[in-house]
PDB file of N, CA and C in Angstrom:
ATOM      1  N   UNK A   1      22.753 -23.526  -2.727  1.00  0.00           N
ATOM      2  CA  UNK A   1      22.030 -22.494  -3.446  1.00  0.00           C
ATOM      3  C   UNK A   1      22.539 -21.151  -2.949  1.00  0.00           C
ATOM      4  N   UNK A   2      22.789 -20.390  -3.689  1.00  0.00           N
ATOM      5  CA  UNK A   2      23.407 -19.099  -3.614  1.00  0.00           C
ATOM      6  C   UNK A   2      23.030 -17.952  -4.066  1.00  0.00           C
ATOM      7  N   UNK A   3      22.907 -16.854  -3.176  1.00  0.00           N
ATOM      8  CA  UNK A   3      21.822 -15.376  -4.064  1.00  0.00           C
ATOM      9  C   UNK A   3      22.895 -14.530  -4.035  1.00  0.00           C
ATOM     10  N   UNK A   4      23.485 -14.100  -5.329  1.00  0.00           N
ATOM     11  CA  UNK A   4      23.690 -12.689  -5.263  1.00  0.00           C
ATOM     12  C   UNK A   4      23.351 -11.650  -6.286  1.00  0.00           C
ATOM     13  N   UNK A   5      23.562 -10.123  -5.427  1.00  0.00           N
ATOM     14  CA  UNK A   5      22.832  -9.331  -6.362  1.00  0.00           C
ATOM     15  C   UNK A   5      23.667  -8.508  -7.340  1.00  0.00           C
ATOM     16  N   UNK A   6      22.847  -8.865  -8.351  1.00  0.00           N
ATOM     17  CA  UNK A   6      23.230  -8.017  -9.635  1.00  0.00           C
ATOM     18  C   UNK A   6      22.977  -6.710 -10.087  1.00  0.00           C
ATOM     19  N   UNK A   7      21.905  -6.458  -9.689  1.00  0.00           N
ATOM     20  CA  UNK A   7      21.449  -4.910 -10.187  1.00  0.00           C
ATOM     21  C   UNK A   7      20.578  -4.423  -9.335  1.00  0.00           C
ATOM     22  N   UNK A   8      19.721  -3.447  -8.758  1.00  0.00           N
ATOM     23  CA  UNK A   8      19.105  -3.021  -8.047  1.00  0.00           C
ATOM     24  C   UNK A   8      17.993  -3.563  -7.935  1.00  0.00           C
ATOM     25  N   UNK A   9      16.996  -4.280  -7.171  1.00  0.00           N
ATOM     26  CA  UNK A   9      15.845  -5.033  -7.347  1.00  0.00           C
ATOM     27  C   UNK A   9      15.935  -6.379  -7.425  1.00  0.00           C
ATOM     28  N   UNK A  10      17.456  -6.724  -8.298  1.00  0.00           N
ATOM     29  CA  UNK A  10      17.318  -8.037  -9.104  1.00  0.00           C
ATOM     30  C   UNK A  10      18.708  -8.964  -8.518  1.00  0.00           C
ATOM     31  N   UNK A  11      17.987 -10.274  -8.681  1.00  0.00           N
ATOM     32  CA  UNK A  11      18.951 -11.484  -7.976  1.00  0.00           C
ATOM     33  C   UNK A  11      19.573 -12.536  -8.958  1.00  0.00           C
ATOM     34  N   UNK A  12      20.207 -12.794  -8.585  1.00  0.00           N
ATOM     35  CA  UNK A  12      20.713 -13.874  -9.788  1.00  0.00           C
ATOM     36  C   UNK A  12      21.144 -15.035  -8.784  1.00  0.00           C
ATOM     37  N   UNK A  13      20.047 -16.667  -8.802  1.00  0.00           N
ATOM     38  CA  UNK A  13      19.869 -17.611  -7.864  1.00  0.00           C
ATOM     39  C   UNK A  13      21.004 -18.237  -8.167  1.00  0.00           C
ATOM     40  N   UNK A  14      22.131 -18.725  -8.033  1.00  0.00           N
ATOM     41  CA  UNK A  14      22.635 -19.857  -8.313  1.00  0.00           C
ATOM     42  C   UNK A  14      22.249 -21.592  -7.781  1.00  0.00           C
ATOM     43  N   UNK A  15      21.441 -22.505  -8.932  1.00  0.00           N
ATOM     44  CA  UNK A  15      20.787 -23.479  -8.517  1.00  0.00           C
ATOM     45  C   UNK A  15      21.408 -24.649  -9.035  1.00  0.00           C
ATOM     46  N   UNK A  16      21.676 -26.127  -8.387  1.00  0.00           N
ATOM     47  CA  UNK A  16      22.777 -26.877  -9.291  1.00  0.00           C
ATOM     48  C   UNK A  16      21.851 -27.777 -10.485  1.00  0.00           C
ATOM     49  N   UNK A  17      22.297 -28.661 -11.199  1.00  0.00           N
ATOM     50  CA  UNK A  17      21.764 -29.059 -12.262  1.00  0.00           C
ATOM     51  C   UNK A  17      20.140 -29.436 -12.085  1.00  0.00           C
ATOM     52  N   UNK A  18      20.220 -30.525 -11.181  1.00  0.00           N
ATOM     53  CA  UNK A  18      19.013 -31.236 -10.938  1.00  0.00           C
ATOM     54  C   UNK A  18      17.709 -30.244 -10.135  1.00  0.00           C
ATOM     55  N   UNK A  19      18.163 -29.181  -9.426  1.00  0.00           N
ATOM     56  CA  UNK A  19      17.179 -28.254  -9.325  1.00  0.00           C
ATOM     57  C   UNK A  19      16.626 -27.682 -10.391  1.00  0.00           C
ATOM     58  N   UNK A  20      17.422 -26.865 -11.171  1.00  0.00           N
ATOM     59  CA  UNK A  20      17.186 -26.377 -11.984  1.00  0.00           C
ATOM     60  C   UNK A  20      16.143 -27.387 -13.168  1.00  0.00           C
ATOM     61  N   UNK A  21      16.380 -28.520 -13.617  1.00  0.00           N
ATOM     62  CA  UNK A  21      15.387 -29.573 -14.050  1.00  0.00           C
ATOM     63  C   UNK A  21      14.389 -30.189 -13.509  1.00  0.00           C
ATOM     64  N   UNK A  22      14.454 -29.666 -12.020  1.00  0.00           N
ATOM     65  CA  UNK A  22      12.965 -30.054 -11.200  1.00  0.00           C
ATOM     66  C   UNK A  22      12.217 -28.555 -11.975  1.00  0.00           C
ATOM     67  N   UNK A  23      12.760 -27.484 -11.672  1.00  0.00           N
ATOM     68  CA  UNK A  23      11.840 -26.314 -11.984  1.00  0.00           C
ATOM     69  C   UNK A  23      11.501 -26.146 -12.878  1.00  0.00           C
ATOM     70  N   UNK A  24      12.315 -26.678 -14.500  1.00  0.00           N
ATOM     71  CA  UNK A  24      12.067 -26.766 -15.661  1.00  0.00           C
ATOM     72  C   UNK A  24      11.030 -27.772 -15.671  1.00  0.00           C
ATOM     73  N   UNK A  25      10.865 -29.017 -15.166  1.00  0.00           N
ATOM     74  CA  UNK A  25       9.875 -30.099 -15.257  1.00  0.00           C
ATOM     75  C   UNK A  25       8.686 -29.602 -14.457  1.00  0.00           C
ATOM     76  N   UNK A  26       8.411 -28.513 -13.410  1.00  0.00           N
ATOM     77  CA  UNK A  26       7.344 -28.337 -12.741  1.00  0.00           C
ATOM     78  C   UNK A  26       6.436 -27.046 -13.697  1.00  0.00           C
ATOM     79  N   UNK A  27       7.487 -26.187 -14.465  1.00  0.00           N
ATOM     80  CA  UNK A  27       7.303 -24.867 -15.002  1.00  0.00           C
ATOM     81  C   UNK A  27       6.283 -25.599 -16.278  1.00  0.00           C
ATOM     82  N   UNK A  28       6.872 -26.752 -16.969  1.00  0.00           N
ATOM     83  CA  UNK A  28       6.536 -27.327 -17.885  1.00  0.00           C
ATOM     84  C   UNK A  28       5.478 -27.476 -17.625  1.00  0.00           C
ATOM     85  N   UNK A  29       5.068 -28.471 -17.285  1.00  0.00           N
ATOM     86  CA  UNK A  29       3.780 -28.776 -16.493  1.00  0.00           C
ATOM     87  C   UNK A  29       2.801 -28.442 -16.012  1.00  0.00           C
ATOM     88  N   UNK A  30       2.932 -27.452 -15.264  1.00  0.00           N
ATOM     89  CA  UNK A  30       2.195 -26.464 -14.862  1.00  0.00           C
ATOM     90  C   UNK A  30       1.763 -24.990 -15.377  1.00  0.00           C
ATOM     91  N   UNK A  31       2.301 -25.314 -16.942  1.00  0.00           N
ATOM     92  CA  UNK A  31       1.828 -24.139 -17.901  1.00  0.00           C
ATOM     93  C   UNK A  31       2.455 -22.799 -17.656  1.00  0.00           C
ATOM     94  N   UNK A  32       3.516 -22.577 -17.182  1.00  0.00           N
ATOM     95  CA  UNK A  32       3.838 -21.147 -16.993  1.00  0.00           C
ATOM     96  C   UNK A  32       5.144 -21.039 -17.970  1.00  0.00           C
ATOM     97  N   UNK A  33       4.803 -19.570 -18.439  1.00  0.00           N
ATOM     98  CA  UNK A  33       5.883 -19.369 -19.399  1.00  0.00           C
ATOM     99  C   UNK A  33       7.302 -19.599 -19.301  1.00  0.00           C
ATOM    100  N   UNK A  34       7.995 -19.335 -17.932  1.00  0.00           N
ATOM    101  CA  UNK A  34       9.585 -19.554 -17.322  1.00  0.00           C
ATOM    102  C   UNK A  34       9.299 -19.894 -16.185  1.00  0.00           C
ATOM    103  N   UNK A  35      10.768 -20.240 -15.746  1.00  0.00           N
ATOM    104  CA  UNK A  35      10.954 -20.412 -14.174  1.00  0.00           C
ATOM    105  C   UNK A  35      10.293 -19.199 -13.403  1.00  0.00           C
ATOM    106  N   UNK A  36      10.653 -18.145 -14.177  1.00  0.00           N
ATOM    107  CA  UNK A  36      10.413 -16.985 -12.872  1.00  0.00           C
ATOM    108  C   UNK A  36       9.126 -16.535 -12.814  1.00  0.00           C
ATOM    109  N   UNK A  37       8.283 -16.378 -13.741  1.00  0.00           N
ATOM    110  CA  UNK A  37       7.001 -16.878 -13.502  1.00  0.00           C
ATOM    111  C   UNK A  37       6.480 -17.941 -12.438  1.00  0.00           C
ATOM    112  N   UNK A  38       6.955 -19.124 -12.506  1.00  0.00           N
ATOM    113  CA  UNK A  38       6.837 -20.044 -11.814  1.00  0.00           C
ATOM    114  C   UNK A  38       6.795 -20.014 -10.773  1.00  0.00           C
ATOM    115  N   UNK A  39       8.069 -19.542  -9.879  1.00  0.00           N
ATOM    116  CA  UNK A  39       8.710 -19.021  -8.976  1.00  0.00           C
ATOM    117  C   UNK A  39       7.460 -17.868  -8.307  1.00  0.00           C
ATOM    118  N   UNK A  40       6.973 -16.794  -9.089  1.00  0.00           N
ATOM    119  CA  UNK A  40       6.978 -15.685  -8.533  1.00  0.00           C
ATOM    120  C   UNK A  40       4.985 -16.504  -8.395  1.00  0.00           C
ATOM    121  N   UNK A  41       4.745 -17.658  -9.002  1.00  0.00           N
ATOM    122  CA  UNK A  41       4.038 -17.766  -8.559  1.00  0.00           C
ATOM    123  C   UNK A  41       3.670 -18.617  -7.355  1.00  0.00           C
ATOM    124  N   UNK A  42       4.514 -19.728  -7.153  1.00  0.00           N
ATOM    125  CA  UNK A  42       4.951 -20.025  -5.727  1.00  0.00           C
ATOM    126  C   UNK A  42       4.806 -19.101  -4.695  1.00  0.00           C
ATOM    127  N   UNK A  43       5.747 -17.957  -4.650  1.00  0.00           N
ATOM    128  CA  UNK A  43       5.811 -16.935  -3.740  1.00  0.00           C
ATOM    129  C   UNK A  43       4.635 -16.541  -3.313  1.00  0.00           C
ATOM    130  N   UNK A  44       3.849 -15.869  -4.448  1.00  0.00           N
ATOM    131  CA  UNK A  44       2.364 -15.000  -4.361  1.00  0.00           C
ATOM    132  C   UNK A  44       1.383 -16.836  -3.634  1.00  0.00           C
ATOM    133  N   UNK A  45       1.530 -17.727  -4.032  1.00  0.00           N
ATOM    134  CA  UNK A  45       0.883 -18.942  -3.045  1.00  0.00           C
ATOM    135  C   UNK A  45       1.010 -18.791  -1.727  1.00  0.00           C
ATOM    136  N   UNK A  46       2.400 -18.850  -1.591  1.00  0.00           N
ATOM    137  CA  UNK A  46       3.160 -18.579   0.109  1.00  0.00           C
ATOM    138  C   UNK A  46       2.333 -17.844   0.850  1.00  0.00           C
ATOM    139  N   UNK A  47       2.560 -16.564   0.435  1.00  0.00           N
ATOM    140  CA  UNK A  47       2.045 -15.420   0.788  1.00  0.00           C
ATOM    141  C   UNK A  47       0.173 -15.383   1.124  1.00  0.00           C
ATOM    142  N   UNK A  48       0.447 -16.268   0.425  1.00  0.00           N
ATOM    143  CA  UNK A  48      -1.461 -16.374   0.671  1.00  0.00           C
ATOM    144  C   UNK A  48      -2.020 -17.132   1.217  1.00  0.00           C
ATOM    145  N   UNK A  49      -1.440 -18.125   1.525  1.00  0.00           N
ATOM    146  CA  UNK A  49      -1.493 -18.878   2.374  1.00  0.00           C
ATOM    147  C   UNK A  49      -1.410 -18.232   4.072  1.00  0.00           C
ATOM    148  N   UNK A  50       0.218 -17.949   3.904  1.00  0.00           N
ATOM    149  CA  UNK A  50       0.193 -17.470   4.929  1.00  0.00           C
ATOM    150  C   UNK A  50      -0.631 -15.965   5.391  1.00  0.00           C
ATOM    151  N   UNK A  51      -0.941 -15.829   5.064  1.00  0.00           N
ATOM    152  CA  UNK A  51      -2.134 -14.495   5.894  1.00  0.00           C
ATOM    153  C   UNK A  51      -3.370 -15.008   6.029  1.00  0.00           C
ATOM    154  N   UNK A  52      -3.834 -16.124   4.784  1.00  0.00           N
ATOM    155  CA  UNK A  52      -5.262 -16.703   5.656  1.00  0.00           C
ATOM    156  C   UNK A  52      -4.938 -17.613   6.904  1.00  0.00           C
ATOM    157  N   UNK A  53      -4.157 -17.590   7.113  1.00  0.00           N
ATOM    158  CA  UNK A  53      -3.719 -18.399   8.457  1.00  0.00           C
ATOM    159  C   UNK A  53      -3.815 -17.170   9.723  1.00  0.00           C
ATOM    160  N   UNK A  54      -3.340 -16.076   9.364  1.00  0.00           N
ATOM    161  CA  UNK A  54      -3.279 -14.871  10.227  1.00  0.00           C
ATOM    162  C   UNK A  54      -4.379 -14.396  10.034  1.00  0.00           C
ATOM    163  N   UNK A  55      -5.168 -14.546   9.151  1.00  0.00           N
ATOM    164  CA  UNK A  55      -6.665 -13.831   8.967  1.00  0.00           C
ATOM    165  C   UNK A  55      -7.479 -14.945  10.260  1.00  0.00           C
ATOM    166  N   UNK A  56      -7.009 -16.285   9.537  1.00  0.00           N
ATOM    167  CA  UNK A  56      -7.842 -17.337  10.673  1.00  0.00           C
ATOM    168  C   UNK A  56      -7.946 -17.017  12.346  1.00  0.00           C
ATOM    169  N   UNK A  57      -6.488 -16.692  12.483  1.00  0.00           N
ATOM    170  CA  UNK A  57      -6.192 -16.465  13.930  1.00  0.00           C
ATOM    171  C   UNK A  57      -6.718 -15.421  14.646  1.00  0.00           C
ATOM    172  N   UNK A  58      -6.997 -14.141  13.799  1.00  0.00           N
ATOM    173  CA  UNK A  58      -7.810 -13.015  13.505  1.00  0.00           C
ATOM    174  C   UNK A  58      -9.119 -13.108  14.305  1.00  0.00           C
ATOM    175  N   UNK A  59      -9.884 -14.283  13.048  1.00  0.00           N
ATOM    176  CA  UNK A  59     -11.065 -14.197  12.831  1.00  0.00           C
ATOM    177  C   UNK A  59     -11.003 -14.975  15.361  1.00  0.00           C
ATOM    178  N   UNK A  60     -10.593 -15.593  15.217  1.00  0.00           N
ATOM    179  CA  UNK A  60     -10.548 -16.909  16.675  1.00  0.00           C
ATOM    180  C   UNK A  60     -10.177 -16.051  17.234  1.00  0.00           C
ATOM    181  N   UNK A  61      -9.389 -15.045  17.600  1.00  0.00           N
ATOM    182  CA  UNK A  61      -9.377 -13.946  18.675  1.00  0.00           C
ATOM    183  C   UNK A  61     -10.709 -12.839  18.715  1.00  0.00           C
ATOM    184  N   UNK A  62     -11.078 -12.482  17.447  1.00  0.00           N
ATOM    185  CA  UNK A  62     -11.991 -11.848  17.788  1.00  0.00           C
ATOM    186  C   UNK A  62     -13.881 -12.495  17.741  1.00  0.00           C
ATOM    187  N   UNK A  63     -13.489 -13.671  18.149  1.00  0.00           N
ATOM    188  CA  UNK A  63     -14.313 -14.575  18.267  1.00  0.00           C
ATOM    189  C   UNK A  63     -14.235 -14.911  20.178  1.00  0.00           C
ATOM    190  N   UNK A  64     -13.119 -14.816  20.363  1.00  0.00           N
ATOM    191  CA  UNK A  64     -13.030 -14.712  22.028  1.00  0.00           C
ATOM    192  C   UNK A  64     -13.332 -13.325  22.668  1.00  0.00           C
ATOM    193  N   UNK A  65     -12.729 -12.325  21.656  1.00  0.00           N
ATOM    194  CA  UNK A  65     -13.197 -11.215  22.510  1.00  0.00           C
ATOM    195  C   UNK A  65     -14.563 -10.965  22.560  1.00  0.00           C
ATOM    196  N   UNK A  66     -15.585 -10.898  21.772  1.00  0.00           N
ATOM    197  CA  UNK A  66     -16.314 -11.573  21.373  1.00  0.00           C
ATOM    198  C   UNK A  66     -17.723 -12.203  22.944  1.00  0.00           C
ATOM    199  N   UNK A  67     -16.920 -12.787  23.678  1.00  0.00           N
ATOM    200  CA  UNK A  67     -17.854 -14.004  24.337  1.00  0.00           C
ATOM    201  C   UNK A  67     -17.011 -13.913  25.395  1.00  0.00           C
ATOM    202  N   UNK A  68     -16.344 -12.137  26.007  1.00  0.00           N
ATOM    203  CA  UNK A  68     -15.995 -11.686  27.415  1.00  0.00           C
ATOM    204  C   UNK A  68     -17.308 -11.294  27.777  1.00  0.00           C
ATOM    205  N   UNK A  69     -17.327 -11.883  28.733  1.00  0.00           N
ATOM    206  CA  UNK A  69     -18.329 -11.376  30.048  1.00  0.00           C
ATOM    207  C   UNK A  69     -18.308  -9.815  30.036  1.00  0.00           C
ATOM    208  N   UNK A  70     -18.777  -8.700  29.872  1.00  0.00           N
ATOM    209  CA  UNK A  70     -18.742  -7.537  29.708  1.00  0.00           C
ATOM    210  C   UNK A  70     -18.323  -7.070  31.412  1.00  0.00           C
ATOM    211  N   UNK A  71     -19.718  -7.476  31.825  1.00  0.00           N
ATOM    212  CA  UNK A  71     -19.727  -7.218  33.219  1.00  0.00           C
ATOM    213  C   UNK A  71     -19.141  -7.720  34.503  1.00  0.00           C
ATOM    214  N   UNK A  72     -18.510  -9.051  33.964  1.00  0.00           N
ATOM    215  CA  UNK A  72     -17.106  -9.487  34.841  1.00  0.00           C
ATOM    216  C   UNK A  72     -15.752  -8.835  34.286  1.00  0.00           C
ATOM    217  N   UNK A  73     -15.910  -8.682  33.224  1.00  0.00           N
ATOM    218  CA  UNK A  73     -14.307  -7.412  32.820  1.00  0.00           C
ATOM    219  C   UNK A  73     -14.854  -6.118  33.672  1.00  0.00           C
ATOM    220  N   UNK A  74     -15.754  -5.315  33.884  1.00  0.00           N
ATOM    221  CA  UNK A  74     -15.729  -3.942  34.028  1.00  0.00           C
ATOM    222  C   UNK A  74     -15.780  -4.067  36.007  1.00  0.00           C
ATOM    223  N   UNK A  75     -16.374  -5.121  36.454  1.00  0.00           N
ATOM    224  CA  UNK A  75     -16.088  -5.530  37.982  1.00  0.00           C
ATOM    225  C   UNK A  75     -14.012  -5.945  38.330  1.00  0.00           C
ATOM    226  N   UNK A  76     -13.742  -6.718  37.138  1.00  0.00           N
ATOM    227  CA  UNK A  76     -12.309  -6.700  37.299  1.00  0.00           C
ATOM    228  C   UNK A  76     -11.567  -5.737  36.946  1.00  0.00           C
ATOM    229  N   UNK A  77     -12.180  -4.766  36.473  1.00  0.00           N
ATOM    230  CA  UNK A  77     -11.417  -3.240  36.086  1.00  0.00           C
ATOM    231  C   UNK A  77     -11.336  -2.576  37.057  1.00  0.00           C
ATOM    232  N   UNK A  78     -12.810  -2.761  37.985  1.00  0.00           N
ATOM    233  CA  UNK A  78     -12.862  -2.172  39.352  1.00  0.00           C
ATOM    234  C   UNK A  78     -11.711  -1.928  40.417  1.00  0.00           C
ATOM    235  N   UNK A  79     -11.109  -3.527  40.285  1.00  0.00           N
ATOM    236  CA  UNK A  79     -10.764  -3.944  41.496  1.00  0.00           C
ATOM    237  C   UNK A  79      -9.401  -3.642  40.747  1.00  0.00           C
ATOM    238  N   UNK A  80      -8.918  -3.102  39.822  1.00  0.00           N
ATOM    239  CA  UNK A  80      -7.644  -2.462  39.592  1.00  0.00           C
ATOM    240  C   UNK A  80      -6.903  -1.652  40.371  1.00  0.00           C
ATOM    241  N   UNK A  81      -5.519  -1.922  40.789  1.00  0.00           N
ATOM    242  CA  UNK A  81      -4.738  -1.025  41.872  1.00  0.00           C
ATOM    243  C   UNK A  81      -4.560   0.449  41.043  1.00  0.00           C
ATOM    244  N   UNK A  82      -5.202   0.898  39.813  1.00  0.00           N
ATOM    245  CA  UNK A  82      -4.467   1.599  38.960  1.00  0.00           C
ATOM    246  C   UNK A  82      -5.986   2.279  38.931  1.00  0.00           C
ATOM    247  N   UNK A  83      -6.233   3.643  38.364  1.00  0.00           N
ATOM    248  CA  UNK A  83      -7.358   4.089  37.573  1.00  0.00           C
ATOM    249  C   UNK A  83      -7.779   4.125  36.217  1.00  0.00           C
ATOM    250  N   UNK A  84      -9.240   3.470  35.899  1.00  0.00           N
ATOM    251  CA  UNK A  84      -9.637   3.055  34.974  1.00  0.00           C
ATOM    252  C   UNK A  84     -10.548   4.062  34.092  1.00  0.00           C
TER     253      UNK A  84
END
């Protein structure tokens, strides 16, 4: 599979036969007008996926910060070689 660019913004995929008829058979199927539709809706999935994963990790860090001992952090701030 091969990307190169054609015009500013825009790519032109090179995909071999049987890809190209998976995407035609999934595009079909799945009701979207073209491949690149298709495609661009894959992507926008990706994408969303991946940040509720970073939202998740988010949410679990500030779920630890969260359930610090206030007053064992500000005694270990104390005992800092540095000023706090």
């Amino acid at each position: 599979m091969g990307i190169s660019m054609t015009g500013e913004g825009m790519t032109s995929v090179s995909v071999n036969y049987e890809i190209r008829r998976q995407l035609n058979t999934i595009r079909t199927t799945g009701g979207h007008r073209s491949v690149n539709d298709l495609l661009h809706e894959m992507i926008r999935t990706h994408k969303m996926l991946k940040m509720k994963g970073e939202i998740d990790t988010l949410r679990e860090r500030m779920k630890m910060a969260v359930d610090v001992d206030v007053d064992h952090l500000a005694e270990r701030l104390n005992l800092a070689p540095f000023k706090v």
